[in-house]
PDBML (XML) file of the C-alpha atoms, coordinates in Angstrom:
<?xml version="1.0" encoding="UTF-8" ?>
<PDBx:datablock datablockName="MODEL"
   xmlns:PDBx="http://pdbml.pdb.org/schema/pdbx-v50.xsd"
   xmlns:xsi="http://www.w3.org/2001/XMLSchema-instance"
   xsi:schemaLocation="http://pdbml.pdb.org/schema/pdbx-v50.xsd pdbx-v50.xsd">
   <PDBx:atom_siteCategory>
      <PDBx:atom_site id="1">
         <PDBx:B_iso_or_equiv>0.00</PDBx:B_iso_or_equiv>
         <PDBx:Cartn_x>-1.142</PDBx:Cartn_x>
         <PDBx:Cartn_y>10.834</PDBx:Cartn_y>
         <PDBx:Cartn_z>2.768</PDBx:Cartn_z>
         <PDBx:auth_asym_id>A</PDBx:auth_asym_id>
         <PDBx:auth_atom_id>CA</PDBx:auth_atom_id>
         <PDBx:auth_comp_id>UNK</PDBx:auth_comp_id>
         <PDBx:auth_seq_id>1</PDBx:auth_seq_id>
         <PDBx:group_PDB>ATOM</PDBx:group_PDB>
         <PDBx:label_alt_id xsi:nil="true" />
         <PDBx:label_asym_id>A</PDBx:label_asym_id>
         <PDBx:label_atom_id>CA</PDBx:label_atom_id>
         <PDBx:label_comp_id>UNK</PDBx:label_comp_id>
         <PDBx:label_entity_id>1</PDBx:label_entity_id>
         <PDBx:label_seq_id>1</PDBx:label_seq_id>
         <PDBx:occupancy>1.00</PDBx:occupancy>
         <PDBx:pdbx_PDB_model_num>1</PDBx:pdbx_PDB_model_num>
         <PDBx:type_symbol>C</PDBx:type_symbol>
      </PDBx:atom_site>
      <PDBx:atom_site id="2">
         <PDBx:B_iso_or_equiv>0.00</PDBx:B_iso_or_equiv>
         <PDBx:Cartn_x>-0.539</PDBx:Cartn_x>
         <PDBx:Cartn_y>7.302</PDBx:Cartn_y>
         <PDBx:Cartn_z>0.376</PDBx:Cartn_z>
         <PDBx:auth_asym_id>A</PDBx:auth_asym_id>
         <PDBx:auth_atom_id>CA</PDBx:auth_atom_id>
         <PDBx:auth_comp_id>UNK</PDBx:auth_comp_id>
         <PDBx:auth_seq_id>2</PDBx:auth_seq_id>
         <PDBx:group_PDB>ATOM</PDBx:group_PDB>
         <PDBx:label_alt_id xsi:nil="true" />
         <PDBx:label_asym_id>A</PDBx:label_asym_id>
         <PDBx:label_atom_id>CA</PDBx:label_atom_id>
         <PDBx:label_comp_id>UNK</PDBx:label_comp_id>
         <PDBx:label_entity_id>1</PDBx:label_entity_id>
         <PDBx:label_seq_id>2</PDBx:label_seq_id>
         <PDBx:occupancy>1.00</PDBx:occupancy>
         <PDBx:pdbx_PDB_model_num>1</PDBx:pdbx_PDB_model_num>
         <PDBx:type_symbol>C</PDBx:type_symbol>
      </PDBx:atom_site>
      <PDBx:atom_site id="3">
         <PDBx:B_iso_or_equiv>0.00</PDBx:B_iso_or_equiv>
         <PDBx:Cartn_x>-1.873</PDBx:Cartn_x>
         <PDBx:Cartn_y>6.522</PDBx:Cartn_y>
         <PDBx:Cartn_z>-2.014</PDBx:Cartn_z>
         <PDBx:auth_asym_id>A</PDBx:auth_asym_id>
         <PDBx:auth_atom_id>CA</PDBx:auth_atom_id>
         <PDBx:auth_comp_id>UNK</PDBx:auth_comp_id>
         <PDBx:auth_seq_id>3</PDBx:auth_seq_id>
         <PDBx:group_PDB>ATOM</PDBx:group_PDB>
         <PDBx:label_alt_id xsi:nil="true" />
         <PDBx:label_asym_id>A</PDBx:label_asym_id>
         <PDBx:label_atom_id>CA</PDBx:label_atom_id>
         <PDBx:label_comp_id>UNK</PDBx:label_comp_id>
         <PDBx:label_entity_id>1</PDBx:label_entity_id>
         <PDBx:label_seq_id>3</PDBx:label_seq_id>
         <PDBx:occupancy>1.00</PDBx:occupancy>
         <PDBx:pdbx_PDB_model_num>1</PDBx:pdbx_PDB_model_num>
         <PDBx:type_symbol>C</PDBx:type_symbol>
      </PDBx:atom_site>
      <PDBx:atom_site id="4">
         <PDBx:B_iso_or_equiv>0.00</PDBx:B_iso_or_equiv>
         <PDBx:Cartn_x>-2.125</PDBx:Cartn_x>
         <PDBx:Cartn_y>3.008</PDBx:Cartn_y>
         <PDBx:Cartn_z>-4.041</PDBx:Cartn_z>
         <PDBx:auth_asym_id>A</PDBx:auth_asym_id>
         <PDBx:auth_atom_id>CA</PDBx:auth_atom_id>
         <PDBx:auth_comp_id>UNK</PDBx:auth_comp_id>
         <PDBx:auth_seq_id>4</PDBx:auth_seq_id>
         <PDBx:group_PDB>ATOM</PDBx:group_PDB>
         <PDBx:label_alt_id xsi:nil="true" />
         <PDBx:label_asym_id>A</PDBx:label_asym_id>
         <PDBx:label_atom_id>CA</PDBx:label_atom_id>
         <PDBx:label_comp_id>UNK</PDBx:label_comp_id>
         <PDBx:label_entity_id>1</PDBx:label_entity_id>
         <PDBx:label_seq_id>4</PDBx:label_seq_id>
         <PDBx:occupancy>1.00</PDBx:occupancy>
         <PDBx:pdbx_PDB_model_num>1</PDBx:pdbx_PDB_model_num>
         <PDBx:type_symbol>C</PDBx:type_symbol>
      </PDBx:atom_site>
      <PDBx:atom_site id="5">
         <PDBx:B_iso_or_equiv>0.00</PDBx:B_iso_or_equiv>
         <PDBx:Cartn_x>-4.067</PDBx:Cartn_x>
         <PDBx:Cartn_y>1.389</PDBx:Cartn_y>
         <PDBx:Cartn_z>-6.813</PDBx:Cartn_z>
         <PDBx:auth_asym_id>A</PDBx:auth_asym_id>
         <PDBx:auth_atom_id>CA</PDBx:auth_atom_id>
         <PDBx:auth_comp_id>UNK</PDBx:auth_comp_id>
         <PDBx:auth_seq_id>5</PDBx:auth_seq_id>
         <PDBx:group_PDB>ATOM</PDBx:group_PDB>
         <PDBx:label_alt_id xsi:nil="true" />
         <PDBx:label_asym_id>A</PDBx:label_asym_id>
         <PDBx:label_atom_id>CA</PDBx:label_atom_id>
         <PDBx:label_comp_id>UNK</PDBx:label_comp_id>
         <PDBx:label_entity_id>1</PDBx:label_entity_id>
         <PDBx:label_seq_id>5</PDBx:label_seq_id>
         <PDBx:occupancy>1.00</PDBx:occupancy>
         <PDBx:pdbx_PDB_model_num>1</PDBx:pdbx_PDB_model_num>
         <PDBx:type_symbol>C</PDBx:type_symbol>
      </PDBx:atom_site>
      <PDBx:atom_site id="6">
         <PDBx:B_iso_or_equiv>0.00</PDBx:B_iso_or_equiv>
         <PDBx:Cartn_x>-5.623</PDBx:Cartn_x>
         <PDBx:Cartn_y>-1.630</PDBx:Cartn_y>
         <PDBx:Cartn_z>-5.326</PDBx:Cartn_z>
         <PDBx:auth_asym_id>A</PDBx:auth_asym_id>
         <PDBx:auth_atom_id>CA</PDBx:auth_atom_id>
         <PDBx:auth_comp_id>UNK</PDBx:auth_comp_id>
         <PDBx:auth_seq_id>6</PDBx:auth_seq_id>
         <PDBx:group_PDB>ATOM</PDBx:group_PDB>
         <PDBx:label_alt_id xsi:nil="true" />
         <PDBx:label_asym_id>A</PDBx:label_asym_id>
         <PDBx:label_atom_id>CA</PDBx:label_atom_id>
         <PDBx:label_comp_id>UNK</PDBx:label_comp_id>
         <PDBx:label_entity_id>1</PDBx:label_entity_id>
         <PDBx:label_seq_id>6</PDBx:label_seq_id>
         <PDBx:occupancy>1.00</PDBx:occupancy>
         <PDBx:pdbx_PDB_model_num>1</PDBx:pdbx_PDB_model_num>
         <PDBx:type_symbol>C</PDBx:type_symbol>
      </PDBx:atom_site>
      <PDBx:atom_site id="7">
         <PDBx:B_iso_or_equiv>0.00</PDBx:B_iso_or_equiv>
         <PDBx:Cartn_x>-4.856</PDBx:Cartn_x>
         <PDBx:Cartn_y>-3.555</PDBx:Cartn_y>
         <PDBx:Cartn_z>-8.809</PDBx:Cartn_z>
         <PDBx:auth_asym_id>A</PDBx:auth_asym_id>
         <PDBx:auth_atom_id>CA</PDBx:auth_atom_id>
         <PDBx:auth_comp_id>UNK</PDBx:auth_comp_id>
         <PDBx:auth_seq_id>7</PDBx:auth_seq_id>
         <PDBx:group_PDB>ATOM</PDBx:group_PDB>
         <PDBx:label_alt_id xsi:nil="true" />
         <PDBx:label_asym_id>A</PDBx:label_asym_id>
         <PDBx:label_atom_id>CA</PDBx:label_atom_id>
         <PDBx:label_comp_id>UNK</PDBx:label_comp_id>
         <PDBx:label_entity_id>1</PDBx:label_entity_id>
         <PDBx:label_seq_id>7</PDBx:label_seq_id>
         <PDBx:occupancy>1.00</PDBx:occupancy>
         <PDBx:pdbx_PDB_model_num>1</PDBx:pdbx_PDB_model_num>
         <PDBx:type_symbol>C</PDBx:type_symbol>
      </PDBx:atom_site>
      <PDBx:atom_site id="8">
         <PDBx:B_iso_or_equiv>0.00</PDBx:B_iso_or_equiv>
         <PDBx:Cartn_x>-1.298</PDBx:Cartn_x>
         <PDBx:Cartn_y>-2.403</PDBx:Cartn_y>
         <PDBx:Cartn_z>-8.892</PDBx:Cartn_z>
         <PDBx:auth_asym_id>A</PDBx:auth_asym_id>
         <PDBx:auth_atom_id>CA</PDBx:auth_atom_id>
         <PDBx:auth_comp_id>UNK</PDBx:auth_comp_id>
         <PDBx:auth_seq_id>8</PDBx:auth_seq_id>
         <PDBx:group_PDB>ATOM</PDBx:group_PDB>
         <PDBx:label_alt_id xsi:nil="true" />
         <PDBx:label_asym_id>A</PDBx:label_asym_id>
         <PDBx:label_atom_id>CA</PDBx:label_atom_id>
         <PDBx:label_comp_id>UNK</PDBx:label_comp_id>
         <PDBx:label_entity_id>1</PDBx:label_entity_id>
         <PDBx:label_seq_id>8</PDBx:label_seq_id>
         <PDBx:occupancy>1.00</PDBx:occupancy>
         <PDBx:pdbx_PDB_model_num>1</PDBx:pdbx_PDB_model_num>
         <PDBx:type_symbol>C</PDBx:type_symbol>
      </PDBx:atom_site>
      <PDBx:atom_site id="9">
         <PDBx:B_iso_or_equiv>0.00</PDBx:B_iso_or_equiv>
         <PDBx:Cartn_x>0.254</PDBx:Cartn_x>
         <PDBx:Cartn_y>-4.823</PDBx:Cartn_y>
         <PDBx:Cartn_z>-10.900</PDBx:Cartn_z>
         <PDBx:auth_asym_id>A</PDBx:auth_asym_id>
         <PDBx:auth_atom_id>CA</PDBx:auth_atom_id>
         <PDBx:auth_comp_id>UNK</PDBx:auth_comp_id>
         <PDBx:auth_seq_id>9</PDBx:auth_seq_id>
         <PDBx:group_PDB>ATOM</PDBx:group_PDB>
         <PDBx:label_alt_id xsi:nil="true" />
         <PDBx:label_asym_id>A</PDBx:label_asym_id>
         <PDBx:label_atom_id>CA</PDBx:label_atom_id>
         <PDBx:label_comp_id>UNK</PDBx:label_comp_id>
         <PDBx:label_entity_id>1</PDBx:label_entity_id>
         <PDBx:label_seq_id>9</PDBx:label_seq_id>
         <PDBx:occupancy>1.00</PDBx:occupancy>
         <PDBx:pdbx_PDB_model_num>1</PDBx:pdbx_PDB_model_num>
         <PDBx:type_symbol>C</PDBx:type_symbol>
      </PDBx:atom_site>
      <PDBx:atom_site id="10">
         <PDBx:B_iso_or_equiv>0.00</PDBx:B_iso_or_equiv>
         <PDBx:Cartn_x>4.089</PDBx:Cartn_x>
         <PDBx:Cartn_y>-3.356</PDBx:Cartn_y>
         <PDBx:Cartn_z>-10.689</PDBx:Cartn_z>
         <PDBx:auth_asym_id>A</PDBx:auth_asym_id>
         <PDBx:auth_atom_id>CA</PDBx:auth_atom_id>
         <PDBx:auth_comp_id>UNK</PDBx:auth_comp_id>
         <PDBx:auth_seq_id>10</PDBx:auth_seq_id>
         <PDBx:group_PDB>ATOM</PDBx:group_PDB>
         <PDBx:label_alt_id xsi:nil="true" />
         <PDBx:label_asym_id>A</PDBx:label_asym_id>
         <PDBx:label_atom_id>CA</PDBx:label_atom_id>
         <PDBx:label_comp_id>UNK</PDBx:label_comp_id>
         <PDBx:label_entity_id>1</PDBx:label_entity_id>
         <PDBx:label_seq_id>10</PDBx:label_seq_id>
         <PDBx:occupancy>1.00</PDBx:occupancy>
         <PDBx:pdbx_PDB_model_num>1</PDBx:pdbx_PDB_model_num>
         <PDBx:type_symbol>C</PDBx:type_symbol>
      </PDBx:atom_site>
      <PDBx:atom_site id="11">
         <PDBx:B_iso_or_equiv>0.00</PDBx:B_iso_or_equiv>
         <PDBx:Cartn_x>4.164</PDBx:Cartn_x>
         <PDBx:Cartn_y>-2.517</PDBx:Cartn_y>
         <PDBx:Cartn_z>-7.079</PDBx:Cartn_z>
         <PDBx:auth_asym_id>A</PDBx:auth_asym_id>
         <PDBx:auth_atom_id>CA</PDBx:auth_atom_id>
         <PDBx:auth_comp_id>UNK</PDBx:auth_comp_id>
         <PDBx:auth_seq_id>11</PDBx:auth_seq_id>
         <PDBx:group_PDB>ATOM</PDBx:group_PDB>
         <PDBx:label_alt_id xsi:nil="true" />
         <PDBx:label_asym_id>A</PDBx:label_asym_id>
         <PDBx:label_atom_id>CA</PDBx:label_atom_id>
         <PDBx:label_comp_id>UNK</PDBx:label_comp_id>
         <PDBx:label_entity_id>1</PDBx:label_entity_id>
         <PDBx:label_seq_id>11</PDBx:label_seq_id>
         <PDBx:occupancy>1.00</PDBx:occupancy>
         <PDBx:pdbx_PDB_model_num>1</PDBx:pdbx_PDB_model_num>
         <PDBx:type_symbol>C</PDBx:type_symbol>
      </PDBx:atom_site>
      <PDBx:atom_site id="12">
         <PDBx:B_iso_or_equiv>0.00</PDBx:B_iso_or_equiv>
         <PDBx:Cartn_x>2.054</PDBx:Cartn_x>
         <PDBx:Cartn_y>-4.269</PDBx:Cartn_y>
         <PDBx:Cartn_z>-4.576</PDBx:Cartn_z>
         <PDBx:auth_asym_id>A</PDBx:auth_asym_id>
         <PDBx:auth_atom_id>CA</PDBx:auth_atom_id>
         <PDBx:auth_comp_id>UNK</PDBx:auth_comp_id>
         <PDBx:auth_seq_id>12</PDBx:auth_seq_id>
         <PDBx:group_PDB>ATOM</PDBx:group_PDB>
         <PDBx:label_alt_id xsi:nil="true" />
         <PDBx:label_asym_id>A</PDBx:label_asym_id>
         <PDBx:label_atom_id>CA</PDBx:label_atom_id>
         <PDBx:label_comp_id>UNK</PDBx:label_comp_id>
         <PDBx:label_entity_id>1</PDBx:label_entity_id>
         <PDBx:label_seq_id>12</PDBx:label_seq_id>
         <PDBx:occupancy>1.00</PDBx:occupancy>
         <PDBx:pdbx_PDB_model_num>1</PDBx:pdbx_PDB_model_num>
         <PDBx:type_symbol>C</PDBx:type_symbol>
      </PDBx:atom_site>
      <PDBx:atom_site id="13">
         <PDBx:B_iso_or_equiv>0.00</PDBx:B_iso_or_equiv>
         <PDBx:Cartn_x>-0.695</PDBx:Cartn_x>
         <PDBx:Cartn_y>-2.795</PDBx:Cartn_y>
         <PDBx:Cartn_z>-2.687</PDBx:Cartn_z>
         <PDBx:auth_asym_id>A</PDBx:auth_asym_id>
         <PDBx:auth_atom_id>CA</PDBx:auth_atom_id>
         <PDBx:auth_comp_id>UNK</PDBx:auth_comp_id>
         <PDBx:auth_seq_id>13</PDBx:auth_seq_id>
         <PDBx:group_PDB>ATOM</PDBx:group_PDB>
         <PDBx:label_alt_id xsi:nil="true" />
         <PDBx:label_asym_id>A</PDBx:label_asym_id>
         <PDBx:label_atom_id>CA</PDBx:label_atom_id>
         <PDBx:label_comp_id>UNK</PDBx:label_comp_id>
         <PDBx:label_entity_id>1</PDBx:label_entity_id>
         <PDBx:label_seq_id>13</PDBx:label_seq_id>
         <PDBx:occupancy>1.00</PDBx:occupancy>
         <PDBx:pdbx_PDB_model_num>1</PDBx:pdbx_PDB_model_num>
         <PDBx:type_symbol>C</PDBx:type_symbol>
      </PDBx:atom_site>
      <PDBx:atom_site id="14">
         <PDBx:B_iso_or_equiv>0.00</PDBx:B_iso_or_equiv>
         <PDBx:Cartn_x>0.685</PDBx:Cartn_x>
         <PDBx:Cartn_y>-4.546</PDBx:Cartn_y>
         <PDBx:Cartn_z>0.238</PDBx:Cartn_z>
         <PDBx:auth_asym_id>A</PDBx:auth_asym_id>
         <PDBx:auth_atom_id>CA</PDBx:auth_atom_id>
         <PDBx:auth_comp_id>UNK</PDBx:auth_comp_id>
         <PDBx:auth_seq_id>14</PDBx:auth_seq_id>
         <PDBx:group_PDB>ATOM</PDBx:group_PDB>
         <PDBx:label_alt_id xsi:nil="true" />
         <PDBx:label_asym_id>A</PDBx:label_asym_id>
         <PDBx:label_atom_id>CA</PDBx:label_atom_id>
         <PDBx:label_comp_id>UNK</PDBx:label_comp_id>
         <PDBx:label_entity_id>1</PDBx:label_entity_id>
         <PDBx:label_seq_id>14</PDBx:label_seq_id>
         <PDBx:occupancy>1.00</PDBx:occupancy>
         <PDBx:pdbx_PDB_model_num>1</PDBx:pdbx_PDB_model_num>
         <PDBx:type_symbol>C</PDBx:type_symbol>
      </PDBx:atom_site>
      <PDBx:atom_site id="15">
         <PDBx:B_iso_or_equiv>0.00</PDBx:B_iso_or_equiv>
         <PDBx:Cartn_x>3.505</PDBx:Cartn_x>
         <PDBx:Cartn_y>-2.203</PDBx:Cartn_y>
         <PDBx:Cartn_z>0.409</PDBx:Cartn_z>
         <PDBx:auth_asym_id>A</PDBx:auth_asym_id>
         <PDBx:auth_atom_id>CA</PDBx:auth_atom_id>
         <PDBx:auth_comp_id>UNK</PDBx:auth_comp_id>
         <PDBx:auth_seq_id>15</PDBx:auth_seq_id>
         <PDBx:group_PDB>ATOM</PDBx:group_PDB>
         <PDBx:label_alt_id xsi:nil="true" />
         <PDBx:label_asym_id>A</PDBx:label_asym_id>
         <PDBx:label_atom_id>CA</PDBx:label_atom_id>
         <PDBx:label_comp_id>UNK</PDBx:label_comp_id>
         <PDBx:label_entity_id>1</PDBx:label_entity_id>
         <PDBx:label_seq_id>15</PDBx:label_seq_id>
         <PDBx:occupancy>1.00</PDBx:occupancy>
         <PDBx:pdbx_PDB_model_num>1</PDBx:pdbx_PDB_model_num>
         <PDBx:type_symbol>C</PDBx:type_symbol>
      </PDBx:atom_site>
      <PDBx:atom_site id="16">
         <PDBx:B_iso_or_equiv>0.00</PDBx:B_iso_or_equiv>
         <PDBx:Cartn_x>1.488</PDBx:Cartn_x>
         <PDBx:Cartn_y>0.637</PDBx:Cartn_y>
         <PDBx:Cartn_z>1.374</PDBx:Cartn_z>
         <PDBx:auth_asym_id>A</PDBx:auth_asym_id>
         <PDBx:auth_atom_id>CA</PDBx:auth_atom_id>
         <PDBx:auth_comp_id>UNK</PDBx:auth_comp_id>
         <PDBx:auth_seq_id>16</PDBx:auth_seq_id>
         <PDBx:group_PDB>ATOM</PDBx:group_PDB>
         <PDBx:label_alt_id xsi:nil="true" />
         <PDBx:label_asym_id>A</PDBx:label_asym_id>
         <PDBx:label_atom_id>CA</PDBx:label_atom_id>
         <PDBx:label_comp_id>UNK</PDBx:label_comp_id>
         <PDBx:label_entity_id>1</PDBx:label_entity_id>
         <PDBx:label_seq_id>16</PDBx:label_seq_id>
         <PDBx:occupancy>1.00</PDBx:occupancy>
         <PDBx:pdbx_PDB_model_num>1</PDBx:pdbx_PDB_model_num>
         <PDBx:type_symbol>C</PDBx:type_symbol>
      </PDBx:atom_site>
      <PDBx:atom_site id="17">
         <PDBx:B_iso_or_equiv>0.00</PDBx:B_iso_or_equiv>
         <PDBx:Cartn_x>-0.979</PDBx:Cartn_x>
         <PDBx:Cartn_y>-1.047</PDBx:Cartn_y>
         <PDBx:Cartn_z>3.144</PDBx:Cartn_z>
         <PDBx:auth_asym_id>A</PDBx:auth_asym_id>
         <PDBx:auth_atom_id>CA</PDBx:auth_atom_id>
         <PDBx:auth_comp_id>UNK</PDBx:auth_comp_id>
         <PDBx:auth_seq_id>17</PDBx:auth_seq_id>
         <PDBx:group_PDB>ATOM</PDBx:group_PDB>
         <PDBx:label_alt_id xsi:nil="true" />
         <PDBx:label_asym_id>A</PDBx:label_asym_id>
         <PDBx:label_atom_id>CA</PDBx:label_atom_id>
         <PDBx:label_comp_id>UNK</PDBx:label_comp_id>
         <PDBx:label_entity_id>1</PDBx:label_entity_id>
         <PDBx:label_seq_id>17</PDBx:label_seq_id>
         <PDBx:occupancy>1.00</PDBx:occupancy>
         <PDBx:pdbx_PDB_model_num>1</PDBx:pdbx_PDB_model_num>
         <PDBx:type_symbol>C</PDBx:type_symbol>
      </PDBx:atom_site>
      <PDBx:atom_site id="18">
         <PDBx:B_iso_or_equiv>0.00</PDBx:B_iso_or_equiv>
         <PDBx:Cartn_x>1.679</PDBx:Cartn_x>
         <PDBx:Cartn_y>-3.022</PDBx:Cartn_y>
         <PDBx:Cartn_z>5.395</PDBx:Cartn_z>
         <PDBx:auth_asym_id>A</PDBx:auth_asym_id>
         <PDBx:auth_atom_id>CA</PDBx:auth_atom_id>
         <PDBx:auth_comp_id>UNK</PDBx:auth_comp_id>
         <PDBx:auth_seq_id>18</PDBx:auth_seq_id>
         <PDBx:group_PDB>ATOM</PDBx:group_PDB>
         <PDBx:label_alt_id xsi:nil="true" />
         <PDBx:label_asym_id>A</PDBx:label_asym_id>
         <PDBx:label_atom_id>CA</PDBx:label_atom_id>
         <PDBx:label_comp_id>UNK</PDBx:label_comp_id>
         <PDBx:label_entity_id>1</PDBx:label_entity_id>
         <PDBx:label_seq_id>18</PDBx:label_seq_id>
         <PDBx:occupancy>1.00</PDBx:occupancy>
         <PDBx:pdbx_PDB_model_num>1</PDBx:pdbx_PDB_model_num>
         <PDBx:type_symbol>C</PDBx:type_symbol>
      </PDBx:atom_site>
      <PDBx:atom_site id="19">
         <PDBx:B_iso_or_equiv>0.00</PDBx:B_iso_or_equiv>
         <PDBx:Cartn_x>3.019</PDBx:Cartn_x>
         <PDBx:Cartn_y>0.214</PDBx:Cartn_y>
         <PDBx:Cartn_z>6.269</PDBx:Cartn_z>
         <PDBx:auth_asym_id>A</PDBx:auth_asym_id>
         <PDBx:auth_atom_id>CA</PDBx:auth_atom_id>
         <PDBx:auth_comp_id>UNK</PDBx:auth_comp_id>
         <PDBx:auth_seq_id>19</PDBx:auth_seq_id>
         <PDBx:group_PDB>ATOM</PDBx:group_PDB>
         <PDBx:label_alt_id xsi:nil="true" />
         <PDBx:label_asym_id>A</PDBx:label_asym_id>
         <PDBx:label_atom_id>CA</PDBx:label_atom_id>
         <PDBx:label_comp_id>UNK</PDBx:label_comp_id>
         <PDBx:label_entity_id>1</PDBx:label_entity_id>
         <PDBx:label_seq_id>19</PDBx:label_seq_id>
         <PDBx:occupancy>1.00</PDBx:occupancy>
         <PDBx:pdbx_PDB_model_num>1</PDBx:pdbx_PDB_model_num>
         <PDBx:type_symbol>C</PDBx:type_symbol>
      </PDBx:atom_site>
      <PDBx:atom_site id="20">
         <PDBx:B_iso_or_equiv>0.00</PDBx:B_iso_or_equiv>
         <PDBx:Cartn_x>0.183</PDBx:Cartn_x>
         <PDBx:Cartn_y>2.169</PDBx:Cartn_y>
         <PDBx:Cartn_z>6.847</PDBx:Cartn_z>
         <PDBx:auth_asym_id>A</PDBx:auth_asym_id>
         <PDBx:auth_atom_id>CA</PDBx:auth_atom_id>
         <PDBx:auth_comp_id>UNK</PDBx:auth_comp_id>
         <PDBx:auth_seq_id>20</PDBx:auth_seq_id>
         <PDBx:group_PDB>ATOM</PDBx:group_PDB>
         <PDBx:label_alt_id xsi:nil="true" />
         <PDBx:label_asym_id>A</PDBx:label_asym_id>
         <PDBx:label_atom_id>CA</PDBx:label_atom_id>
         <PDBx:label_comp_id>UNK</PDBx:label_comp_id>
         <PDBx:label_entity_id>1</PDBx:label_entity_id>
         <PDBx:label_seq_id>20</PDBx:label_seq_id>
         <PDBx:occupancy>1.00</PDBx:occupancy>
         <PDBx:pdbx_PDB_model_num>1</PDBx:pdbx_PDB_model_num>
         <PDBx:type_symbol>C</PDBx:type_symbol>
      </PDBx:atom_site>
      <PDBx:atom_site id="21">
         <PDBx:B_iso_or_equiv>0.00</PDBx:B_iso_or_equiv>
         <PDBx:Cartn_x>-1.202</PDBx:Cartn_x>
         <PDBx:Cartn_y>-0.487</PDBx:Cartn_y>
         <PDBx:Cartn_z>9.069</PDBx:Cartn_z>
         <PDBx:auth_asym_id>A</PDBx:auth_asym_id>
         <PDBx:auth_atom_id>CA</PDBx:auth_atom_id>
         <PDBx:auth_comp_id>UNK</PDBx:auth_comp_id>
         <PDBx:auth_seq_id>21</PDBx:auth_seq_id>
         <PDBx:group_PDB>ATOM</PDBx:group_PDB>
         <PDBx:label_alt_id xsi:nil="true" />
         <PDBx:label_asym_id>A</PDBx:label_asym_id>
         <PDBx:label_atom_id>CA</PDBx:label_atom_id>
         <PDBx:label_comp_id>UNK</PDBx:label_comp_id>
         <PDBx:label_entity_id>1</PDBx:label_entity_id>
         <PDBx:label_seq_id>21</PDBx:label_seq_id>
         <PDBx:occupancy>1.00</PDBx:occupancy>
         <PDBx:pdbx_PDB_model_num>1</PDBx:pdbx_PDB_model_num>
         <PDBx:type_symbol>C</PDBx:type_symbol>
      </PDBx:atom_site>
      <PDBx:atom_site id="22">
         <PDBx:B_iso_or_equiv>0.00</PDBx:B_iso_or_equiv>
         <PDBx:Cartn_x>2.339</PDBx:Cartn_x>
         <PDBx:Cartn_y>-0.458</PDBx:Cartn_y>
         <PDBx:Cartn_z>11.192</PDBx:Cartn_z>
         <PDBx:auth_asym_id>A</PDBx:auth_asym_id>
         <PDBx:auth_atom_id>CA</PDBx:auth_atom_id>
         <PDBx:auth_comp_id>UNK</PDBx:auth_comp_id>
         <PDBx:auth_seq_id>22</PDBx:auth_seq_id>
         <PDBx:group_PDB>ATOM</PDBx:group_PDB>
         <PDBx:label_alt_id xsi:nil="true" />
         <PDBx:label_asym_id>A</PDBx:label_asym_id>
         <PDBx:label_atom_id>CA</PDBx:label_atom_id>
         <PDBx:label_comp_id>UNK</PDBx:label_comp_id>
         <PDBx:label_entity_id>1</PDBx:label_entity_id>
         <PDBx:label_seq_id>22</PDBx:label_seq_id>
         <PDBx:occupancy>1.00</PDBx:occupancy>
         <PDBx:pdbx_PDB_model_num>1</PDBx:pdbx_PDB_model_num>
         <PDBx:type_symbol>C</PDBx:type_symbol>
      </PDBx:atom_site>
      <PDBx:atom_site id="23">
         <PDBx:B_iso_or_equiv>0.00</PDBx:B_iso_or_equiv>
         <PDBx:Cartn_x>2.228</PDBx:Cartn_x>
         <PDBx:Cartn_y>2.611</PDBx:Cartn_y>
         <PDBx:Cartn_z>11.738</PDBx:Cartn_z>
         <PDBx:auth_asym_id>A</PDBx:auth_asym_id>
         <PDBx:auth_atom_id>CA</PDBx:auth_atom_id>
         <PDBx:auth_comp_id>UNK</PDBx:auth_comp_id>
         <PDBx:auth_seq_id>23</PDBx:auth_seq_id>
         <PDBx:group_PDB>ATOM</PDBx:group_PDB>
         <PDBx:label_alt_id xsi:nil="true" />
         <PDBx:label_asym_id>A</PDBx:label_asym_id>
         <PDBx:label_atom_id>CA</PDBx:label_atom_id>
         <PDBx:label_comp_id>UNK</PDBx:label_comp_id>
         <PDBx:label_entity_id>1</PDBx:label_entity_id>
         <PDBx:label_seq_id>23</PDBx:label_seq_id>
         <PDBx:occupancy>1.00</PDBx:occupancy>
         <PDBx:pdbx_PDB_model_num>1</PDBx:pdbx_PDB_model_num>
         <PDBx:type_symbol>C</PDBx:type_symbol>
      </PDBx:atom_site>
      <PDBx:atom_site id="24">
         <PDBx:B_iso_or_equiv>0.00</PDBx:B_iso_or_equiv>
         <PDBx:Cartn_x>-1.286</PDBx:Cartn_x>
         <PDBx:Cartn_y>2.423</PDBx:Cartn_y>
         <PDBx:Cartn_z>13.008</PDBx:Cartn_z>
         <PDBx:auth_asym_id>A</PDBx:auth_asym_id>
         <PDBx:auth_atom_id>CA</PDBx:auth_atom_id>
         <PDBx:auth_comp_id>UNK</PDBx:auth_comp_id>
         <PDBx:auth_seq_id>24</PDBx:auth_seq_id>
         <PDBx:group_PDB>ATOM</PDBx:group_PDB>
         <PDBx:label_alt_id xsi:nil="true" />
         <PDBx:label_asym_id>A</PDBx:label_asym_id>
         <PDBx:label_atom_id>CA</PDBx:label_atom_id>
         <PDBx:label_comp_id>UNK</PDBx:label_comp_id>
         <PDBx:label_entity_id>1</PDBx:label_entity_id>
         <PDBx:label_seq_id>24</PDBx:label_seq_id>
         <PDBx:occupancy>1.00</PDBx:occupancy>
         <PDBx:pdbx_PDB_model_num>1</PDBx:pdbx_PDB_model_num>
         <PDBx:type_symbol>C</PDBx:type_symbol>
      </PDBx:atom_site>
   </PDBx:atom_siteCategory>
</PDBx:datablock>
């Protein structure tokens, strides 16, 4: 269960999202 800010300005969204949507 991930969660991310979609404005995450320290970490990018992209992180979670890329992974997520690998593992997918």
């Amino acid at each position: 269960f991930a969660f991310h800010g979609d404005r995450d300005s320290v970490v990018p969204t992209a992180g979670t999202r890329d992974m997520v949507n690998a593992i997918i």
